[in-house]
N, C-alpha and C. Protein backbone atom coordinates (compact mmCIF):
# COMPACT_ATOMS: atom_id res chain seq x y z
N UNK A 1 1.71 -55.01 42.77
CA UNK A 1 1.12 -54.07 41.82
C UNK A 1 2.18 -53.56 40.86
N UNK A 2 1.73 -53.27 39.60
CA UNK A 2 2.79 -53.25 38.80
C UNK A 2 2.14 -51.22 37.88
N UNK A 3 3.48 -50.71 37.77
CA UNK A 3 2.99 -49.40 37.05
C UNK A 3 3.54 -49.08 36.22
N UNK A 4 3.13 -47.89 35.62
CA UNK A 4 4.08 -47.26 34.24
C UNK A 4 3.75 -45.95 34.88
N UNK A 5 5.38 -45.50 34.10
CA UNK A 5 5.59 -44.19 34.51
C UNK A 5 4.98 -43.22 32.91
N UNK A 6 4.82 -42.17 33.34
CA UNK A 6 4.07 -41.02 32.57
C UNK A 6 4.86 -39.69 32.94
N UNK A 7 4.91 -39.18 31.84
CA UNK A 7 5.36 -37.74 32.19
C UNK A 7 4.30 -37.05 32.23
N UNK A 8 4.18 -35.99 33.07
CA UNK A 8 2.62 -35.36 32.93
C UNK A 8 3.27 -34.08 32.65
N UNK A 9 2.16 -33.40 31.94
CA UNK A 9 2.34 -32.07 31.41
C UNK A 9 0.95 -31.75 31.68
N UNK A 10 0.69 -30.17 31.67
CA UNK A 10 -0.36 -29.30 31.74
C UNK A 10 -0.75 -28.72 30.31
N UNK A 11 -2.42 -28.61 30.01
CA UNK A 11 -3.33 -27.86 29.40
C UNK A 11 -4.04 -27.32 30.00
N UNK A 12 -4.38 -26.13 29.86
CA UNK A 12 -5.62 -25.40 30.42
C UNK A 12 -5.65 -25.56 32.00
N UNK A 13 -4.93 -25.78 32.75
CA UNK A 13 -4.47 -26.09 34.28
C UNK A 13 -4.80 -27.68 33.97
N UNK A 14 -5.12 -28.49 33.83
CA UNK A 14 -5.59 -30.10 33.78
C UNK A 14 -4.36 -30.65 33.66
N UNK A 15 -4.42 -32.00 33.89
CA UNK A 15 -2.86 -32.49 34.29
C UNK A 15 -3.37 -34.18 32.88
N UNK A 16 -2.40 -34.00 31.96
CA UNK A 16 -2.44 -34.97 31.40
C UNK A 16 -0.68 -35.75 31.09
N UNK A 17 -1.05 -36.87 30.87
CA UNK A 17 0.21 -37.84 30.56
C UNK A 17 0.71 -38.39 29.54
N UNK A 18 1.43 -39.07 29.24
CA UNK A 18 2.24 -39.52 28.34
C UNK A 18 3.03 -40.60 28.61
N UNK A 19 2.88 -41.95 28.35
CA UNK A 19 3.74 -43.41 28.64
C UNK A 19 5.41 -42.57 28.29
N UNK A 20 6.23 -42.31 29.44
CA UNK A 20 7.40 -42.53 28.84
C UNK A 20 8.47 -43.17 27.90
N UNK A 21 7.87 -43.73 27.37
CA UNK A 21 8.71 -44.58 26.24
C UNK A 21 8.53 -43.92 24.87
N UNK A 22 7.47 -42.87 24.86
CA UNK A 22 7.20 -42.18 23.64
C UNK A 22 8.06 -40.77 23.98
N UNK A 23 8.51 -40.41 25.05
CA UNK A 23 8.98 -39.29 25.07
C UNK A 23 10.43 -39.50 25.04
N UNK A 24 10.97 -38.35 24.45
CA UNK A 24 12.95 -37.92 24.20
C UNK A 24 13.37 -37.08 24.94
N UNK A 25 12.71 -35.93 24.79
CA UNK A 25 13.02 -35.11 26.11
C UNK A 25 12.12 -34.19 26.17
N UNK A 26 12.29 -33.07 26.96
CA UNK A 26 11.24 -32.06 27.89
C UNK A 26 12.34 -30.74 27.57
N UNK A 27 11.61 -30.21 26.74
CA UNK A 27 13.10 -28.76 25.89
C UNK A 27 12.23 -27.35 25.99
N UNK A 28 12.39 -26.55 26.44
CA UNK A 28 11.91 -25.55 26.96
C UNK A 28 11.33 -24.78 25.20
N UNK A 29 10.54 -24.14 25.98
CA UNK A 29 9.88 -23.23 24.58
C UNK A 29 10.40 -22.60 23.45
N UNK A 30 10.91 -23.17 22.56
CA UNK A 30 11.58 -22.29 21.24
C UNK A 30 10.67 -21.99 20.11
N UNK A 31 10.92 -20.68 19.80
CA UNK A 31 9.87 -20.40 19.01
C UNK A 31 9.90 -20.95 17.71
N UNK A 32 8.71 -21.22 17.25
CA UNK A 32 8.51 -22.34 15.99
C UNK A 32 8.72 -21.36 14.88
N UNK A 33 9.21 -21.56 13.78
CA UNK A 33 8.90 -21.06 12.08
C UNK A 33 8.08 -21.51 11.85
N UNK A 34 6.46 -20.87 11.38
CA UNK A 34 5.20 -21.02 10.65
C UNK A 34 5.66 -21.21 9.74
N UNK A 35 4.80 -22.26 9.14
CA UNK A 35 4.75 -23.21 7.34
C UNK A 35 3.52 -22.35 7.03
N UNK A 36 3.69 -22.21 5.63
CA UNK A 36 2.60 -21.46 4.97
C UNK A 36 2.02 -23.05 4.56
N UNK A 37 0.33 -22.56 4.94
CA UNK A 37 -0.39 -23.73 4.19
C UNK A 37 -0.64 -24.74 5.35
N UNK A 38 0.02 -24.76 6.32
CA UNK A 38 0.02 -25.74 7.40
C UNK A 38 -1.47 -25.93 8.16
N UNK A 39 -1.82 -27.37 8.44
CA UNK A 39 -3.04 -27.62 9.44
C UNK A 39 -2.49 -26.75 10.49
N UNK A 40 -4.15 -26.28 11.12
CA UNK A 40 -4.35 -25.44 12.24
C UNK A 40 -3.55 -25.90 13.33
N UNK A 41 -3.42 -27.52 13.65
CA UNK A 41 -2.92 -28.16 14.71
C UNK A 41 -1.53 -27.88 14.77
N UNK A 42 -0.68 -27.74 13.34
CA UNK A 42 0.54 -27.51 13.59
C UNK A 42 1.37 -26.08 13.61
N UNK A 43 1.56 -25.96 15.13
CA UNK A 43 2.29 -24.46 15.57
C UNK A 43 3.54 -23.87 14.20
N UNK A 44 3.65 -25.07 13.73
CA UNK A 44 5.19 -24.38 12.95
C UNK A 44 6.54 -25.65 13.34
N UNK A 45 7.64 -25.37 13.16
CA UNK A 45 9.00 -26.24 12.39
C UNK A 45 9.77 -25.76 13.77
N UNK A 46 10.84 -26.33 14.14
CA UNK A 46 11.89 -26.31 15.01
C UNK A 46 12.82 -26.32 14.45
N UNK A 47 14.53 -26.05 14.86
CA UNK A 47 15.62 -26.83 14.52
C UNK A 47 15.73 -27.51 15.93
N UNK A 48 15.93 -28.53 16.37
CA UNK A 48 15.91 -29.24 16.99
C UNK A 48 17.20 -30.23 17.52
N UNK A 49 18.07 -29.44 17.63
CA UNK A 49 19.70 -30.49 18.02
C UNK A 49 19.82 -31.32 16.17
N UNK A 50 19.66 -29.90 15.72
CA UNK A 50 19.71 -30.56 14.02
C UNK A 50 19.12 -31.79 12.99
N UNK A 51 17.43 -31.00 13.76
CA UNK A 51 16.49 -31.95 13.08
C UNK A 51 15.20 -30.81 12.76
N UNK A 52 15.06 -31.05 11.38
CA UNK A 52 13.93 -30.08 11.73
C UNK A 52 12.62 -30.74 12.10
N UNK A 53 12.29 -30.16 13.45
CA UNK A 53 11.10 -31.22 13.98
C UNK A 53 9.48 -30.34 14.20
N UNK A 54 8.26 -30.97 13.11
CA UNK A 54 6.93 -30.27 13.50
C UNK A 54 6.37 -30.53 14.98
N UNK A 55 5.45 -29.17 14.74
CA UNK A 55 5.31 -28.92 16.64
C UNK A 55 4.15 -28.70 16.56
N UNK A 56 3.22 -29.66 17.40
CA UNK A 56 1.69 -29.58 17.28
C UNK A 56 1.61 -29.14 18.69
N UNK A 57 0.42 -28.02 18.19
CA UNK A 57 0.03 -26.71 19.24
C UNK A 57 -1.37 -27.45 20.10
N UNK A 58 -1.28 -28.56 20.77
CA UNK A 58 -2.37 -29.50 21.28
C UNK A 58 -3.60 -28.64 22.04
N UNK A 59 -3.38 -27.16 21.78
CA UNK A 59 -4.58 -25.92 22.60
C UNK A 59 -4.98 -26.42 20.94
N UNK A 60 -4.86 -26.58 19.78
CA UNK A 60 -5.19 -25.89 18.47
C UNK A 60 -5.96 -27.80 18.42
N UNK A 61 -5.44 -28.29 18.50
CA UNK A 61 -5.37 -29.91 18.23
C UNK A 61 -7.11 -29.67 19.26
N UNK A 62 -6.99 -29.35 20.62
CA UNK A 62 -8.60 -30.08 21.04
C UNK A 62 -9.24 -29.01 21.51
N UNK A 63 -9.10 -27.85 20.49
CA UNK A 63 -9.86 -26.99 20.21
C UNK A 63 -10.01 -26.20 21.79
N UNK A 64 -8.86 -26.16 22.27
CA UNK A 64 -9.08 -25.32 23.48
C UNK A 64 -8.39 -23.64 22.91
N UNK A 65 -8.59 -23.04 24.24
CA UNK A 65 -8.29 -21.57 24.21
C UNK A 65 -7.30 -21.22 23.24
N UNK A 66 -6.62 -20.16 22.84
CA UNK A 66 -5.21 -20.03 22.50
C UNK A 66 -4.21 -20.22 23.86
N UNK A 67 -3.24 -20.70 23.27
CA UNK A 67 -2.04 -20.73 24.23
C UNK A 67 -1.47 -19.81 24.41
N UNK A 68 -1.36 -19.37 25.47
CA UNK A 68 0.01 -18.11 26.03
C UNK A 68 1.13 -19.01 26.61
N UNK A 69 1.71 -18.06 25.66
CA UNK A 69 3.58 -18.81 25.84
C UNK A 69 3.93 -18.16 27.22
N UNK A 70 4.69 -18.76 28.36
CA UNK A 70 4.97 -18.16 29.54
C UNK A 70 6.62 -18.85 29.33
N UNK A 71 7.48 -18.51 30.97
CA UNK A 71 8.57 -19.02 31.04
C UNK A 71 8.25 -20.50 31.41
N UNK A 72 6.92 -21.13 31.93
CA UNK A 72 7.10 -22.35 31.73
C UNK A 72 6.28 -23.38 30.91
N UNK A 73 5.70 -23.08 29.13
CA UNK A 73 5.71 -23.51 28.18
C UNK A 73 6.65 -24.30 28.08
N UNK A 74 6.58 -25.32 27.33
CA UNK A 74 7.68 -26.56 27.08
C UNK A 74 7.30 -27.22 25.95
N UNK A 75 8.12 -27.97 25.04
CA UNK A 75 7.76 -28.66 24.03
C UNK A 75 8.17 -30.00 24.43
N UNK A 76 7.25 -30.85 23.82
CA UNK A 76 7.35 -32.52 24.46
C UNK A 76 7.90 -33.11 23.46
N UNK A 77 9.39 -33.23 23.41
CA UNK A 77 9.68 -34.36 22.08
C UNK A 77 9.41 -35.56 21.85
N UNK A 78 8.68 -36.24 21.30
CA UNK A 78 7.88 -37.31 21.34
C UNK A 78 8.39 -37.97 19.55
N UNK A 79 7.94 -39.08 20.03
CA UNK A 79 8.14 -39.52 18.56
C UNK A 79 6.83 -40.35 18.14
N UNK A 80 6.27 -40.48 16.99
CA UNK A 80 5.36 -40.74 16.10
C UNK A 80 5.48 -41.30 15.12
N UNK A 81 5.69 -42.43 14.89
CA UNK A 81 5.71 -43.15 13.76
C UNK A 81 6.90 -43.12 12.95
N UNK A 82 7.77 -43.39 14.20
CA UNK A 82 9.65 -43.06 14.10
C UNK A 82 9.91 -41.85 13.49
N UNK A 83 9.32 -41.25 13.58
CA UNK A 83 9.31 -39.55 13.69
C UNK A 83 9.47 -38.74 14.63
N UNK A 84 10.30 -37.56 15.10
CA UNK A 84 10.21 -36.72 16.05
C UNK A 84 8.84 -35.90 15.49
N UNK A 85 8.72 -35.37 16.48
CA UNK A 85 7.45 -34.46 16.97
C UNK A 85 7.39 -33.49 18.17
N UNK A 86 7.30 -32.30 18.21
CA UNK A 86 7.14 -31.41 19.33
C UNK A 86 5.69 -31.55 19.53
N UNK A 87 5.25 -32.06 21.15
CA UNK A 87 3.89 -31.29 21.50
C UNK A 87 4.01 -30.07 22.21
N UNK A 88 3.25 -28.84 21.81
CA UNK A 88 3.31 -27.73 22.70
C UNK A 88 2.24 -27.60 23.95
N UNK A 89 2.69 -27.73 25.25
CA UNK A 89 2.32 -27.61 26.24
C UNK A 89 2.44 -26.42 27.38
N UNK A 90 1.28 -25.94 28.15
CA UNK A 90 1.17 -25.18 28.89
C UNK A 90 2.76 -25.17 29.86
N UNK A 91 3.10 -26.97 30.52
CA UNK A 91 3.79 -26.95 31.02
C UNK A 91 4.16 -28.34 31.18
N UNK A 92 5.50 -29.06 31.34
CA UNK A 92 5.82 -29.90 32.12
C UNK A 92 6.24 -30.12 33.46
N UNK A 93 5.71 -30.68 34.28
CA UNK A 93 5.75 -31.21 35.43
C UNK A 93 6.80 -32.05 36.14
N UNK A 94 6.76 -33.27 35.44
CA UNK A 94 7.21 -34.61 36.41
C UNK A 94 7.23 -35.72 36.13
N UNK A 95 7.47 -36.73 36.09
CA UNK A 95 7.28 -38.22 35.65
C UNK A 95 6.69 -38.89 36.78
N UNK A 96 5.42 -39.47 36.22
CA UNK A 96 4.80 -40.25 38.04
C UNK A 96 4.40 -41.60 37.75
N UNK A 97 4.95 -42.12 38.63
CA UNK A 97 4.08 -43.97 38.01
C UNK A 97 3.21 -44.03 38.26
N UNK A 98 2.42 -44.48 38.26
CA UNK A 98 0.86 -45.02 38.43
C UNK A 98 0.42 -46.08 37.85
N UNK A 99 -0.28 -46.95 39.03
CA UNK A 99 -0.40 -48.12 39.00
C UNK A 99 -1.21 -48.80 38.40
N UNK A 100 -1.23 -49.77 37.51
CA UNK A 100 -2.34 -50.49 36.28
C UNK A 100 -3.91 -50.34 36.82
N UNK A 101 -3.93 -50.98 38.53
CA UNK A 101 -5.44 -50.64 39.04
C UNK A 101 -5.68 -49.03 39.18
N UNK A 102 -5.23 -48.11 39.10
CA UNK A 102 -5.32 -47.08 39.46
C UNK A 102 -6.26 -45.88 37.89
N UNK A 103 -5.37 -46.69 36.51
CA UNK A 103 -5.77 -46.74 35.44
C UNK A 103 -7.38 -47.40 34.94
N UNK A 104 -8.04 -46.16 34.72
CA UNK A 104 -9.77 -46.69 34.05
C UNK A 104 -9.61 -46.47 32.53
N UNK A 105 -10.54 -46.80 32.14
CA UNK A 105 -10.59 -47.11 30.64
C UNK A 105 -11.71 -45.55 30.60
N UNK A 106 -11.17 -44.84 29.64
CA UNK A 106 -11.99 -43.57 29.31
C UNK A 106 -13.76 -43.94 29.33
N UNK A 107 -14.47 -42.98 29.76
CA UNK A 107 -15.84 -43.37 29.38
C UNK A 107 -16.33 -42.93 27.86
N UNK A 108 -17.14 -43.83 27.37
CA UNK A 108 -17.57 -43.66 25.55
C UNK A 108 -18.02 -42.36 25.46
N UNK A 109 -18.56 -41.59 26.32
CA UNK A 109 -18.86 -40.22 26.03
C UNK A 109 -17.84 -39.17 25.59
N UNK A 110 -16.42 -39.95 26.34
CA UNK A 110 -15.77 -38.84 25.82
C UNK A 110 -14.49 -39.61 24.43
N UNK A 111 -14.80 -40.09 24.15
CA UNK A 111 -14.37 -40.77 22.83
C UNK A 111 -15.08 -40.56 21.90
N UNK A 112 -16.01 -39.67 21.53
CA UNK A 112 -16.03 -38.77 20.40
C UNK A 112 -16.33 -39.60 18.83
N UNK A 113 -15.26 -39.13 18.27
CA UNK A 113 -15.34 -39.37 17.14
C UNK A 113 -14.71 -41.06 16.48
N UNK A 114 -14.65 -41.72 17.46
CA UNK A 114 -13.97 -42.72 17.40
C UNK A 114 -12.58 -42.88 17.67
N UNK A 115 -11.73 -41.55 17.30
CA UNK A 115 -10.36 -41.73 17.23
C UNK A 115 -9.80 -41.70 18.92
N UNK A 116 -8.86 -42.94 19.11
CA UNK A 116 -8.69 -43.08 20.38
C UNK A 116 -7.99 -42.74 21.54
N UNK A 117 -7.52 -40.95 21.08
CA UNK A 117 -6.69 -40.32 21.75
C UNK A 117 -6.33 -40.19 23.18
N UNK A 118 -7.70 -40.82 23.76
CA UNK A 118 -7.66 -40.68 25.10
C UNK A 118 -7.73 -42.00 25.72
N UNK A 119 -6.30 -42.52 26.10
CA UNK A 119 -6.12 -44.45 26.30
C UNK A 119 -6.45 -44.47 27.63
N UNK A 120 -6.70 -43.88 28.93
CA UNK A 120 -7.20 -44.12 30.23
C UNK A 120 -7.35 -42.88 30.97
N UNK A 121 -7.27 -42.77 31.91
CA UNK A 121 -7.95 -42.20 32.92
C UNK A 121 -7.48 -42.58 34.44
N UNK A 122 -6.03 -42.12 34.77
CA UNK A 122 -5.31 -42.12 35.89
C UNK A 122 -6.03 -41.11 36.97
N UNK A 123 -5.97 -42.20 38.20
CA UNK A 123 -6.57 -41.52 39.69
C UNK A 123 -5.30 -41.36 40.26
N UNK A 124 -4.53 -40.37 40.59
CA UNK A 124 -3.67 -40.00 42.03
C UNK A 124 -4.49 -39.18 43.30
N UNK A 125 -3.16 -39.31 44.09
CA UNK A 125 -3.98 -38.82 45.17
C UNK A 125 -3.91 -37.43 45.13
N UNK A 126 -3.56 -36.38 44.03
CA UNK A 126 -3.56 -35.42 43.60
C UNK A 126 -4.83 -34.68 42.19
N UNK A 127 -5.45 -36.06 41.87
CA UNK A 127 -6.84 -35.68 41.21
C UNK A 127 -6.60 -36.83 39.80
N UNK A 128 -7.10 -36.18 38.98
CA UNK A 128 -7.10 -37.21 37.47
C UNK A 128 -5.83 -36.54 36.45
N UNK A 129 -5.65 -37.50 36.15
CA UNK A 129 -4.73 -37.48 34.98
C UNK A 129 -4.86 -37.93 33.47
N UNK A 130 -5.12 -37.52 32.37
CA UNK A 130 -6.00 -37.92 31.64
C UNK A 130 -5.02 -38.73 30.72
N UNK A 131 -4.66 -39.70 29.79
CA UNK A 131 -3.34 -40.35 29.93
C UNK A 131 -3.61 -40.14 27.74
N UNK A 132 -2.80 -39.68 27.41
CA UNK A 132 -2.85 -39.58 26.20
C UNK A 132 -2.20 -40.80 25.21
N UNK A 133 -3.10 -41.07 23.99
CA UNK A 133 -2.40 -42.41 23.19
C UNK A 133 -1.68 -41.54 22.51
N UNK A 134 -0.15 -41.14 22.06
CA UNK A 134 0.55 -40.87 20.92
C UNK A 134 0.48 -41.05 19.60
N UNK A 135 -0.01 -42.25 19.60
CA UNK A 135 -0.20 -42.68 18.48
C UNK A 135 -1.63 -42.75 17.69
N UNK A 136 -2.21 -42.22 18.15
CA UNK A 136 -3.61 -41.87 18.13
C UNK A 136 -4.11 -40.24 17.76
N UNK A 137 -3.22 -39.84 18.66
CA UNK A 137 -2.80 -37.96 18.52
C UNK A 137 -3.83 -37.34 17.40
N UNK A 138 -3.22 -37.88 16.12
CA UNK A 138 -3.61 -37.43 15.27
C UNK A 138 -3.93 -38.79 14.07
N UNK A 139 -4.94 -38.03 13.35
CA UNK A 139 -5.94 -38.84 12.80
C UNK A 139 -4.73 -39.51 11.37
N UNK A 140 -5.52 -40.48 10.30
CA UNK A 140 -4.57 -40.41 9.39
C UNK A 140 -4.42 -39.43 8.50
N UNK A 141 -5.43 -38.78 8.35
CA UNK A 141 -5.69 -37.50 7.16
C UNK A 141 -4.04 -36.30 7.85
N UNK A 142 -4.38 -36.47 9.36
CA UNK A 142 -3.46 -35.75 9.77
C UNK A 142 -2.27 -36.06 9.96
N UNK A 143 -1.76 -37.10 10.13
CA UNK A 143 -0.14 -37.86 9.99
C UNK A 143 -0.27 -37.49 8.09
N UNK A 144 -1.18 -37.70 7.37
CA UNK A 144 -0.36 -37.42 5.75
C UNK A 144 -0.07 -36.10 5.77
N UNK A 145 -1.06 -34.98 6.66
CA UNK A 145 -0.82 -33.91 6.43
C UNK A 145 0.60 -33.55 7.05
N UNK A 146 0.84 -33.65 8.19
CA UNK A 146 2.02 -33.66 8.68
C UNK A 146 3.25 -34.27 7.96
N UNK A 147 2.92 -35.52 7.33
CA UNK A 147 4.47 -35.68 6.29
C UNK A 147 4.57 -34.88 5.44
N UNK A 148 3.98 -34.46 4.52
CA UNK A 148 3.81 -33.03 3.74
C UNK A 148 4.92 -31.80 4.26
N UNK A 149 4.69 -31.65 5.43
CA UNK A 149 5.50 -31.04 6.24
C UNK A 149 6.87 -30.89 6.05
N UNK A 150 7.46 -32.28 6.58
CA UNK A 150 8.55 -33.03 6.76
C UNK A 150 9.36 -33.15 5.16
N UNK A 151 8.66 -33.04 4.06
CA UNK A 151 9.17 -33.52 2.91
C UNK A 151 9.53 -32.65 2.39
């Protein structure tokens, strides 16, 4: 049996993932500078080990609660289209492999609008893991909006 490892992080208590190969590191909560004018999704700007990097607030992104920042909030440095990127998360966890059979293909009900944010549907023996596409994240309207950002 063959697996990929995932870093899992928390929303709303739910345990979702991330293919490690999209992630840089796991950097504890720094507070963002708000952009005037900015999509709802994006929390605000970082300096970032001397990068200024946008930080999408993923409570704002799938329309969940507001986020409360605690001591274990974390930002997910991720990259996007050879871009850094902060996701803001409830919390990070752990890196867990999980195994290709273990991985389901999302059901069409919850694929929405077409856009394919949600690439599977990991079983552990700890519950579901909902496995996020990166590259999918955000729509194209929203990667132009986000370079806007950056420029």
């Amino acid at each position: 049996m063959s697996g990929k490892q995932y870093v899992i992080f928390e929303l709303e208590k739910e345990k979702y993932g991330v293919g490690v190969m999209y992630i840089q590191e796991i950097s504890e909560y720094i507070k963002c500078t708000e952009v005037p004018n900015s999509p709802g999704f994006i929390e605000g700007i970082i300096n970032y080990r001397g990068n200024i990097v946008p930080v999408i607030n993923l409570h704002n992104k799938f329309n969940f609660k507001p986020i409360v920042i605690t001591e274990n909030t974390r930002i997910v440095i991720s990259e996007l289209d050879g871009k850094q990127i902060g996701l803001l998360v409830d919390s990070a966890s752990q890196v867990l492999t999980i195994n290709d059979n273990d991985i389901e293909e999302p059901p069409d009900i919850i694929m929405g609008s077409g856009q394919k944010i949600v690439g599977g549907i990991g079983k552990t023996q700890d519950g579901i893991i909902i496995i996020l596409d990166p590259e999918n994240i955000l729509s194209e309207e929203e990667k132009r909006e986000l370079e806007q950002i950056r420029d």
